[in-house]
Protein backbone atom coordinates (compact mmCIF):
# COMPACT_ATOMS: atom_id res chain seq x y z
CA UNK A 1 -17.85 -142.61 -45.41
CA UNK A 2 -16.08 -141.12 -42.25
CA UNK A 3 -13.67 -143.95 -40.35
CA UNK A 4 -14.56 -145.63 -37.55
CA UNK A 5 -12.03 -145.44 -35.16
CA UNK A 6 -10.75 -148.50 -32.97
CA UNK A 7 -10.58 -147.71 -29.13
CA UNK A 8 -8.46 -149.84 -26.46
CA UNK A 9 -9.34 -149.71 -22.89
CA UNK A 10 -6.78 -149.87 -19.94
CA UNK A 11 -8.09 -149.25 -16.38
CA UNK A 12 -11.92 -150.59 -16.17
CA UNK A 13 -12.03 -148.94 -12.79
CA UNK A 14 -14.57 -146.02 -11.86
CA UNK A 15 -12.94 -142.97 -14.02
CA UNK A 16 -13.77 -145.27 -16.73
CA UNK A 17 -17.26 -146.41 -16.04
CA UNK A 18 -18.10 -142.99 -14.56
CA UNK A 19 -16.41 -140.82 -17.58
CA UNK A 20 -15.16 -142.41 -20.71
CA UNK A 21 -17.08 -145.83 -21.50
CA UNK A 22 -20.68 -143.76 -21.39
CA UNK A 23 -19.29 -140.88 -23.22
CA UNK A 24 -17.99 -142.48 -25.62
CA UNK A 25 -20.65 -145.06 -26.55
CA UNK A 26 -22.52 -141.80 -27.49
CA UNK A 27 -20.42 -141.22 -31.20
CA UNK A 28 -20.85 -142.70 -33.94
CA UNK A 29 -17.97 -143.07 -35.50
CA UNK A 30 -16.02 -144.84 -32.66
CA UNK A 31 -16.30 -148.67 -31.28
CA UNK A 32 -14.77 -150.26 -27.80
CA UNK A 33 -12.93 -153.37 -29.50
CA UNK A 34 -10.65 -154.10 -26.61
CA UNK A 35 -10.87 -153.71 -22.47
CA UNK A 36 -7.47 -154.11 -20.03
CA UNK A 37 -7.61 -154.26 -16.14
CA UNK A 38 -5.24 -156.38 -14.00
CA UNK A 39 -8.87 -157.44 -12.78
CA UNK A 40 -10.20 -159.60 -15.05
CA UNK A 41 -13.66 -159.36 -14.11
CA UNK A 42 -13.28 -155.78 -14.18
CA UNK A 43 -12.46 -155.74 -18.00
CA UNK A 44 -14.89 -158.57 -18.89
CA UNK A 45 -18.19 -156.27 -17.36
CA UNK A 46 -16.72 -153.37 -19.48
CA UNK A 47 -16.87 -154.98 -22.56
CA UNK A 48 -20.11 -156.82 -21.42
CA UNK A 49 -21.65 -153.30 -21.24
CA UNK A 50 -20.13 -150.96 -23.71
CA UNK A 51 -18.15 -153.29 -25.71
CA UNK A 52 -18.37 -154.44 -29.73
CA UNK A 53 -19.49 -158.22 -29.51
CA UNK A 54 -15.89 -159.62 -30.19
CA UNK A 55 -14.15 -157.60 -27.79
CA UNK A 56 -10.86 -158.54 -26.30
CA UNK A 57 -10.51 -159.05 -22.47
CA UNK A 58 -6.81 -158.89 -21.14
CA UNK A 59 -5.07 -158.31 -17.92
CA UNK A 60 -1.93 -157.56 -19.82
CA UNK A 61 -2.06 -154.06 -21.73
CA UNK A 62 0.72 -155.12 -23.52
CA UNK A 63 -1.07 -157.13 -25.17
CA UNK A 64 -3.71 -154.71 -25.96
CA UNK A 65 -1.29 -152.91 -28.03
CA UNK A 66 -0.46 -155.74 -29.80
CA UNK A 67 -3.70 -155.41 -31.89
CA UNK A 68 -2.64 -153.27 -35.03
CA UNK A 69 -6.12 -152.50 -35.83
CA UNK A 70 -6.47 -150.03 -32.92
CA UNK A 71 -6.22 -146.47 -33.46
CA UNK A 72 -6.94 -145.15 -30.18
CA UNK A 73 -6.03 -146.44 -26.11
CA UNK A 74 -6.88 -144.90 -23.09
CA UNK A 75 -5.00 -144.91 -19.95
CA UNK A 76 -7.02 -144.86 -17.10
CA UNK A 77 -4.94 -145.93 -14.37
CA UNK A 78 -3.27 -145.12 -11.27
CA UNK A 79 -0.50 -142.05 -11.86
CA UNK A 80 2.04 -143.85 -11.24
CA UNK A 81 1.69 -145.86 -14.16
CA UNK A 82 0.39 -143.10 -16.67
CA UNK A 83 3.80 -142.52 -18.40
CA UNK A 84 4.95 -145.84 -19.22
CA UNK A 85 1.50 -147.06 -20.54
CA UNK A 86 1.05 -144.23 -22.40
CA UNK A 87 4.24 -144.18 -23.96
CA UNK A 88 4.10 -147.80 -25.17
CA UNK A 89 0.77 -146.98 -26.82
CA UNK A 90 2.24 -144.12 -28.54
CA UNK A 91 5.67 -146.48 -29.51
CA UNK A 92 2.57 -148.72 -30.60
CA UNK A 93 1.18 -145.92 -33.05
CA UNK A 94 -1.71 -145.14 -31.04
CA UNK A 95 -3.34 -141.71 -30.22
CA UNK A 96 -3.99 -141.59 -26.58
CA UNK A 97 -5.84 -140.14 -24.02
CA UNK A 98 -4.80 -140.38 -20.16
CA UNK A 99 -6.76 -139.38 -17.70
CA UNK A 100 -5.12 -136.30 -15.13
CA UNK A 101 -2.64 -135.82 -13.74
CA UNK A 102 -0.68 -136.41 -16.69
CA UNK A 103 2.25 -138.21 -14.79
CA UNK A 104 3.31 -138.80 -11.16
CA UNK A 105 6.34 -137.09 -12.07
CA UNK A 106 7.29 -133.77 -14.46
CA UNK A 107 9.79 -135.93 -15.70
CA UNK A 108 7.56 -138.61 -16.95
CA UNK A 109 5.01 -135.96 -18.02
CA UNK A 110 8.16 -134.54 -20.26
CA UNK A 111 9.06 -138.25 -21.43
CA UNK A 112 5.28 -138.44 -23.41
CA UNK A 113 5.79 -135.28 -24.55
CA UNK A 114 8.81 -135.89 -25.93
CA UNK A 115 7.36 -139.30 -27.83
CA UNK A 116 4.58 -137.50 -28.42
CA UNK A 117 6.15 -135.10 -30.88
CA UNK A 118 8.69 -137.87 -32.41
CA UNK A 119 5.90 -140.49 -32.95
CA UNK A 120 3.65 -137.78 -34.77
CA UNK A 121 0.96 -139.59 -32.76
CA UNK A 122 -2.00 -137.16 -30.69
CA UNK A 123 -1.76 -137.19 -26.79
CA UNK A 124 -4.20 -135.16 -24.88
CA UNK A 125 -4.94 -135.74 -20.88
CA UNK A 126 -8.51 -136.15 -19.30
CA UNK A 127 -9.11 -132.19 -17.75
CA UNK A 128 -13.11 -132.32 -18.40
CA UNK A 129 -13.66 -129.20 -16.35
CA UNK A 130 -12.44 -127.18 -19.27
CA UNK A 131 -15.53 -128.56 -21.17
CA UNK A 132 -18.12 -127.50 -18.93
CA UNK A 133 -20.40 -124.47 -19.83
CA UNK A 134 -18.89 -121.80 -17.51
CA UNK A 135 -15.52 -122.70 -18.38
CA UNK A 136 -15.96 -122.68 -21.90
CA UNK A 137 -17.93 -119.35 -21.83
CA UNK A 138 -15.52 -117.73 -19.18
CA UNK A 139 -12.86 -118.93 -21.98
CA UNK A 140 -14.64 -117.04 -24.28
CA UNK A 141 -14.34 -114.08 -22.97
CA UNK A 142 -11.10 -114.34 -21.71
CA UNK A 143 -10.41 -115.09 -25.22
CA UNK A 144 -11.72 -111.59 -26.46
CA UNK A 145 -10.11 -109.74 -23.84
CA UNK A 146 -13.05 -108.37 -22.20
CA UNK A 147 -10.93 -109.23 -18.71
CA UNK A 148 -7.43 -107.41 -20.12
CA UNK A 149 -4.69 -108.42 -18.94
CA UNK A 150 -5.43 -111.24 -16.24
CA UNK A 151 -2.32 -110.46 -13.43
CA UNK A 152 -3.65 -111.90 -10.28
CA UNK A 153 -6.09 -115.58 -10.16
CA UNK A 154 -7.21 -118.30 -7.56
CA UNK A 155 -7.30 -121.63 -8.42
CA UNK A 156 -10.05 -123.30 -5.98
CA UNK A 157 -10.10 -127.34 -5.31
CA UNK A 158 -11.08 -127.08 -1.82
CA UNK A 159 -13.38 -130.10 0.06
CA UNK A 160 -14.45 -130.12 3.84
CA UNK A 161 -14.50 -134.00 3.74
CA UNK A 162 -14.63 -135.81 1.10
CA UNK A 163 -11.56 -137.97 1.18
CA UNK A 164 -11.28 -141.05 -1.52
CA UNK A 165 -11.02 -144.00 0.36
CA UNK A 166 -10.89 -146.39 -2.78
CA UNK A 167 -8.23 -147.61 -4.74
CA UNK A 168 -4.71 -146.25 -4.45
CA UNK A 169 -6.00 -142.39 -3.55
CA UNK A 170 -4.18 -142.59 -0.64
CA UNK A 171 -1.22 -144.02 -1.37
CA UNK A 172 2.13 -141.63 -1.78
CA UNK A 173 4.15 -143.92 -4.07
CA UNK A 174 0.97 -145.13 -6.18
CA UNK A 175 -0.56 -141.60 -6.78
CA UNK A 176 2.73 -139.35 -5.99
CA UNK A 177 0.59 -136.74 -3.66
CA UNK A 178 -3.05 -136.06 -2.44
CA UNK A 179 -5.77 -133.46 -2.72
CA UNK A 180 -3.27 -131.30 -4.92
CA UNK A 181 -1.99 -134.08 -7.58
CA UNK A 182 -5.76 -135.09 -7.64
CA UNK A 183 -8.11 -132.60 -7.64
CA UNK A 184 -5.83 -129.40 -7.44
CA UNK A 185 -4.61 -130.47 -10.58
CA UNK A 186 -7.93 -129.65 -12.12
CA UNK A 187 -8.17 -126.13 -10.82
CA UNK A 188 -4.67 -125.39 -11.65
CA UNK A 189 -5.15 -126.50 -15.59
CA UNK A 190 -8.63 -124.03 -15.58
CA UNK A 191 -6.85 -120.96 -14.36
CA UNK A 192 -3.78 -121.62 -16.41
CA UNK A 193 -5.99 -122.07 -19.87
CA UNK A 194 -8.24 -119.09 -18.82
CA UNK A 195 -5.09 -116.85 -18.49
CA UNK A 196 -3.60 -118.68 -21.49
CA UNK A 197 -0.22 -118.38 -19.58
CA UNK A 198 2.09 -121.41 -19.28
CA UNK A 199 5.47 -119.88 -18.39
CA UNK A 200 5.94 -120.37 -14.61
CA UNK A 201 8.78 -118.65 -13.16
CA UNK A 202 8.60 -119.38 -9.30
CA UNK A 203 6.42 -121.24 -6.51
CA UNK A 204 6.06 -121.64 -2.91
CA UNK A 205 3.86 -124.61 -1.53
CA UNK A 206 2.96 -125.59 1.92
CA UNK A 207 1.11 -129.50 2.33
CA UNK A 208 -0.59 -130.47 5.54
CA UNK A 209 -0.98 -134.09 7.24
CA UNK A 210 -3.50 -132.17 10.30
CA UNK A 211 -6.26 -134.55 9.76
CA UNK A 212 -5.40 -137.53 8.20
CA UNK A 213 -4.43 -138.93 11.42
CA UNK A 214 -7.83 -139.16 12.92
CA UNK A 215 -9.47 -142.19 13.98
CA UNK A 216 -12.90 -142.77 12.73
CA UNK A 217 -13.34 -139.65 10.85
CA UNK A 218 -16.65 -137.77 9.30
CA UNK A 219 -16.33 -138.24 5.42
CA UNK A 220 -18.44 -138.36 2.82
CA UNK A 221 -16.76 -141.89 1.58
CA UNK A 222 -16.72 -143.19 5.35
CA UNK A 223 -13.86 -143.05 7.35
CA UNK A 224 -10.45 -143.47 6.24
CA UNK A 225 -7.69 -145.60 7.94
CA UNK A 226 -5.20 -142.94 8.96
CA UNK A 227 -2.30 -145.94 8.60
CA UNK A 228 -2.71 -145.67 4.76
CA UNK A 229 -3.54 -142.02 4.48
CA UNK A 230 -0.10 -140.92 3.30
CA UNK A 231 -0.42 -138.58 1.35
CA UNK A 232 -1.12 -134.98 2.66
CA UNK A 233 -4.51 -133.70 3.45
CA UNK A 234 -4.53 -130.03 2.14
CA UNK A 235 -2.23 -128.38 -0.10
CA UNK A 236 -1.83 -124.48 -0.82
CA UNK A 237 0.94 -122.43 -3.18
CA UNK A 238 1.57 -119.35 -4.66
CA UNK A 239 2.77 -119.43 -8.60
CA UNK A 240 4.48 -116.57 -10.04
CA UNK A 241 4.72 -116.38 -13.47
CA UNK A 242 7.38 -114.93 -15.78
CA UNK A 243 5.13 -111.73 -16.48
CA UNK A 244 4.59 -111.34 -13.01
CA UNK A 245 1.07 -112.37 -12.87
CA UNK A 246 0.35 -114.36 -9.48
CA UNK A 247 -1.81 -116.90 -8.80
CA UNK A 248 -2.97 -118.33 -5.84
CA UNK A 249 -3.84 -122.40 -5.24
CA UNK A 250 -5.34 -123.88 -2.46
CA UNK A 251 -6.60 -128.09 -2.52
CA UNK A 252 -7.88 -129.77 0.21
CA UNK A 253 -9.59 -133.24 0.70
CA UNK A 254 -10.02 -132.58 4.35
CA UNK A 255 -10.18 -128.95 5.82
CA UNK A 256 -12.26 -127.24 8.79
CA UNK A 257 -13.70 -124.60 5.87
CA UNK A 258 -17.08 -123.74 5.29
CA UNK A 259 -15.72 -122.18 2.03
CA UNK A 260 -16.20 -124.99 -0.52
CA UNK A 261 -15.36 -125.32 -4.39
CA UNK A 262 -13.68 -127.59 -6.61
CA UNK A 263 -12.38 -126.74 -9.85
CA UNK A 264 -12.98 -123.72 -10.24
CA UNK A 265 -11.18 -120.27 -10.73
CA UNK A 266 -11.45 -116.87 -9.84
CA UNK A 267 -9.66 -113.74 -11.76
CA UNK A 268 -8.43 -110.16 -11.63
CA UNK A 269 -7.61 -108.59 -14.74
CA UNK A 270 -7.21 -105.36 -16.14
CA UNK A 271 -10.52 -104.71 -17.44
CA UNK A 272 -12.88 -106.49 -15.87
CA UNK A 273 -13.04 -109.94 -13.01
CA UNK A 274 -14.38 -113.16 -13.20
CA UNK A 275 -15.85 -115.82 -10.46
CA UNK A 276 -16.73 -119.30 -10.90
CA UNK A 277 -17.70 -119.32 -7.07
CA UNK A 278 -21.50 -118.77 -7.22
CA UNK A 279 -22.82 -119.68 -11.06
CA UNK A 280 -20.24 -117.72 -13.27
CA UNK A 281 -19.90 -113.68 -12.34
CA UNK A 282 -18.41 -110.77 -13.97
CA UNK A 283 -17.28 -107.82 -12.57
CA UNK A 284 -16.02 -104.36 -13.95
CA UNK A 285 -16.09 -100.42 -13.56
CA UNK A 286 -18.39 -98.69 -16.57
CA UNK A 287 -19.56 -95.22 -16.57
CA UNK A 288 -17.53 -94.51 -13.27
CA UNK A 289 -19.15 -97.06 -11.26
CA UNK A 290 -19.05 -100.75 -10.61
CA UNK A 291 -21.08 -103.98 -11.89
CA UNK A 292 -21.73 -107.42 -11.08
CA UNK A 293 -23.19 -109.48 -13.09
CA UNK A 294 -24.33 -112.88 -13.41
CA UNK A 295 -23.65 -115.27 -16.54
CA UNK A 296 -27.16 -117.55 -17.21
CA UNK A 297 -26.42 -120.68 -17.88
CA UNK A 298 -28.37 -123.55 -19.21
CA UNK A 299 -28.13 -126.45 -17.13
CA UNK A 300 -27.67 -130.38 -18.01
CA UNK A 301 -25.41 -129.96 -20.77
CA UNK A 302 -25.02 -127.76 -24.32
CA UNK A 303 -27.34 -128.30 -27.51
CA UNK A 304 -25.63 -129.69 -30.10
CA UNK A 305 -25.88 -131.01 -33.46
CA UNK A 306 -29.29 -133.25 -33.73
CA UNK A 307 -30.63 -131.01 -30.73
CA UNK A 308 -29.31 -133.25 -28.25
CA UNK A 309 -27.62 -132.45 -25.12
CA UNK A 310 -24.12 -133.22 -23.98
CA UNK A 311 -22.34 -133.06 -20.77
CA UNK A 312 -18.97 -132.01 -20.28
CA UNK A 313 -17.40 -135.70 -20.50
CA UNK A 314 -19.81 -136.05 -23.41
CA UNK A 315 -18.04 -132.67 -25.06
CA UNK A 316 -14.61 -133.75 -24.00
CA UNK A 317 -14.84 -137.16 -25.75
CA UNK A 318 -16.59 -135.51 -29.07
CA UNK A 319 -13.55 -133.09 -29.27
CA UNK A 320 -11.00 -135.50 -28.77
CA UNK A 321 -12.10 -137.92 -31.37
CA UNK A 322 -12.31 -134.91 -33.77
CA UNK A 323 -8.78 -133.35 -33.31
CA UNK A 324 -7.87 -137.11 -34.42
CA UNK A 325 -10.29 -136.85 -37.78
CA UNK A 326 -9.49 -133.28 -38.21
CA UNK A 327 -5.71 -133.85 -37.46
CA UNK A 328 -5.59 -130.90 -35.13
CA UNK A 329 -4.55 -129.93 -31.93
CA UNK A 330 -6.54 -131.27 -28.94
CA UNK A 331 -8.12 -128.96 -26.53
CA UNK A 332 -5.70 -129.88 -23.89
CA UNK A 333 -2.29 -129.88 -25.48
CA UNK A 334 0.28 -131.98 -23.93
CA UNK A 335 2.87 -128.79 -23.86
CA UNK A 336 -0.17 -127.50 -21.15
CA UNK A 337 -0.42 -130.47 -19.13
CA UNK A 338 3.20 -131.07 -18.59
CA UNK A 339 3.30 -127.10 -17.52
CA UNK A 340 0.85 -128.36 -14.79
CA UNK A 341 2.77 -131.08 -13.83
CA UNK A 342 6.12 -129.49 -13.62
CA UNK A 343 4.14 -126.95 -11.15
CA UNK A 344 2.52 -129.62 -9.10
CA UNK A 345 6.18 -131.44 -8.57
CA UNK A 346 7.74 -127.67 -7.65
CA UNK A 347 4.76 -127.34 -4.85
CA UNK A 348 5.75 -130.15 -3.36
CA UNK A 349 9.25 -129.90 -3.63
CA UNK A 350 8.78 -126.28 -1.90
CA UNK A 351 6.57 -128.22 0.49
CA UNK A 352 9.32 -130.33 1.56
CA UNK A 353 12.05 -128.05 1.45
CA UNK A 354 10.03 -124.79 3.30
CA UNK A 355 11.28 -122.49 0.20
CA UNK A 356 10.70 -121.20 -2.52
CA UNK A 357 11.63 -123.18 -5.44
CA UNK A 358 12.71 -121.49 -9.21
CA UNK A 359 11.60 -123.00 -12.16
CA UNK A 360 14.19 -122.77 -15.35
C-alpha cells in the first residue's frame, strides 16, 4: 500500500484557496492534517473545507512544525517571509513547496538552497505555468531540438490594468518589488526552462512609478490608493547570458498597451521559432520557404490516468507529490528558481543604479 503523505498548511489566503487546497484534495494518497494563518478564522475555514476531521488550526507555524507526523508544508505567504518559513520546515524534516517568487531576496533564495541540499529534504517553488499544455508541449519540442539553438527570447508578463489591490501586493518591504517580482517572475522561469539555460552573465533593468500615482484609477481590482502603491508599476530588462543568447523581459501591472500577455514566451532559435502569443505557433523555413503553424490544443486540462482531466495546478500538485514518492527531482528545481531570483534582484539593482549590472 502506497503512503499517505501528511501536508501542513501556512498562508490560508487566496493562492491557497485558489491553487493548492483544491488541487490537492484531488490525490489520493495525500491528506490536509494541519492549517496556519496569523488569521485564525482564515485557517479554521481551510480546514473546515479541505481539511481531515482532526485537523490542527494555529496562528503560529512554528508550531505546525512541531507535529513530527508531517511530511510535507507549504508556504504560502507573503515573500518576505518565504525563506525563513521554509527553511524551518526543512530544519523540521519537511519537503516543501513555496509558492513564487522563491524569496524576496537572492540571498534568501540561496539560504534554502543551501539547506535544501544539507537537509536531503525536496524543495520545489509554485511556477504552475510550466504545467500548462502549451508550455509543456513547447517544452517538448524545445526538448528535441526542433527550435536549435534558442539565442534570442521574450519573456511577456505584461497587464493594461490589473493591479492587486489586496494583501501586501503593494507593499515594497512586504513583497520586495511589483509587477516584475510577481508576475514577471513567471515569464522569466518559462523562457529560462524552455531554453534550458540558467547561466546569466549580465542585465540591464529599467522600473517605472508613471501610474501608480493616480487618483481614482481604472483597474480591474478597483482603484488603488497611490499612498501604498510602492512598488513600481512596470518593469522591463535585457538578460544576457554566458553563451550570448539574449533575452528580453518586459512586466507591467499598469501600462497604456494594447499588447497584452502574461506568462508567456516567445523564441528565436536556430531552426525554427516559437510564440505563446496567440494559442502556441511555430515558425520555420522548409523547402526554401517559410511556415507558420498553429499547435491544437485541447482545452480545460490534459487526460490522465482514469480519463479524467487536470488543470495545470492540478498537474503541478500530482508531480510534486510524486518526485517525493519517486525520490526524484521536482519539475522546478530549486538550483532554477534561485537563477530567477538572483536575476530579478540584478533588474532591480540595474533599475536603481541606471547600469548595467554583472552577475559572477
Amino acid at each position: 500500500m502506497s503512503k499517505v503523505y501528511r501536508i501542513g498548511i501556512i498562508g490560508c489566503g487566496g493562492i491557497a484557496n485558489g491553487k493548492h487546497l483544491p488541487s490537492l484534495s484531488k490525490l489520493k494518497n495525500v491528506e490536509l492534517v494541519a492549517f496556519c494563518d496569523i488569521v485564525k478564522e482564515r485557517a479554521e475555514e481551510a480546514a473546515k473545507t479541505y481539511g481531515t476531521a482532526d485537523a490542527s488550526v494555529v496562528t503560529d507555524y512554528t508550531e505546525l512544525l512541531k507535529d513530527e507526523t508531517i511530511d510535507i508544508v507549504h508556504v504560502l505567504t507573503p515573500n518576505d517571509s518565504h525563506a525563513d518559513i521554509s527553511i524551518a520546515a526543512l530544519e523540521a524534516g519537511k519537503h516543501v513547496m513555496c509558492e513564487k517568487p522563491m524569496a524576496k531576496t537572492a540571498a534568501d533564495a540561496k539560504r534554502m538552497l543551501e539547506t535544501a541540499k544539507r537537509t536531503g529534504k525536496k524543495l520545489t517553488i509554485g511556477y504552475n505555468n510550466r504545467f500548462r499544455e502549451d508550455s509543456l508541449y513547447l517544452k517538448q519540442m524545445c526538448e528535441a531540438g526542433e527550435l536549435g539553438h534558442i539565442y534570442y527570447a521574450k519573456a511577456h508578463a505584461v497587464r493594461r490594468r490589473a493591479v492587486p489591490t489586496w494583501g501586501v501586493f503593494l507593499d515594497e518591504e512586504k513583497q520586495g518589488g511589483g509587477p516584475l517580482i510577481d508576475i514577471g517572475t513567471h515569464a522569466l522561469d518559462l523562457t529560462l526552462w524552455m531554453m534550458d539555460n540558467y547561466k546569466p552573465k549580465v542585465v540591464l533593468g529599467t522600473t517605472y512609478h508613471e501610474l501608480s500615482s493616480k487618483e481614482n484609477a481604472a483597474n480591474a481590482w478597483g482603484p488603488w490608493d497611490p499612498k501604498k502603491f510602492t512598488v513600481e508599476d512596470s518593469a522591463f530588462g535585457m538578460i544576457v547570458m554566458e553563451n550570448g543568447a539574449t533575452i528580453i523581459l518586459e512586466s507591467s501591472w499598469a501600462l497604456n498597451t494594447l499588447e497584452v500577455d502574461e506568462a508567456k514566451c516567445s523564441l528565436s532559435g536556430t531552426e525554427g521559432g516559437a510564440d505563446m502569443k496567440n494559442g502556441l505557433r511555430i515558425n520555420g523555413e522548409q523547402f526554401s520557404r517559410l511556415y507558420t503553424k498553429e499547435i491544437e490544443l485541447n482545452s480545460g486540462g490534459v487526460a490522465f490516468y482514469e480519463g479524467r482531466k487536470e488543470s495545470a495546478p492540478d498537474i503541478e500538485m500530482r508531480k510534486w507529490i510524486e518526485a517525493i514518492e519517486e525520490d526524484k527531482d521536482p519539475v522546478v528545481t530549486p538550483e532554477q528558481a534561485y537563477v530567477v531570483s538572483r536575476i530579478l534582484e540584478a533588474l532591480y539593482e540595474s533599475a536603481r543604479l541606471g547600469q548595467a549590472v554583472y552577475l559572477d
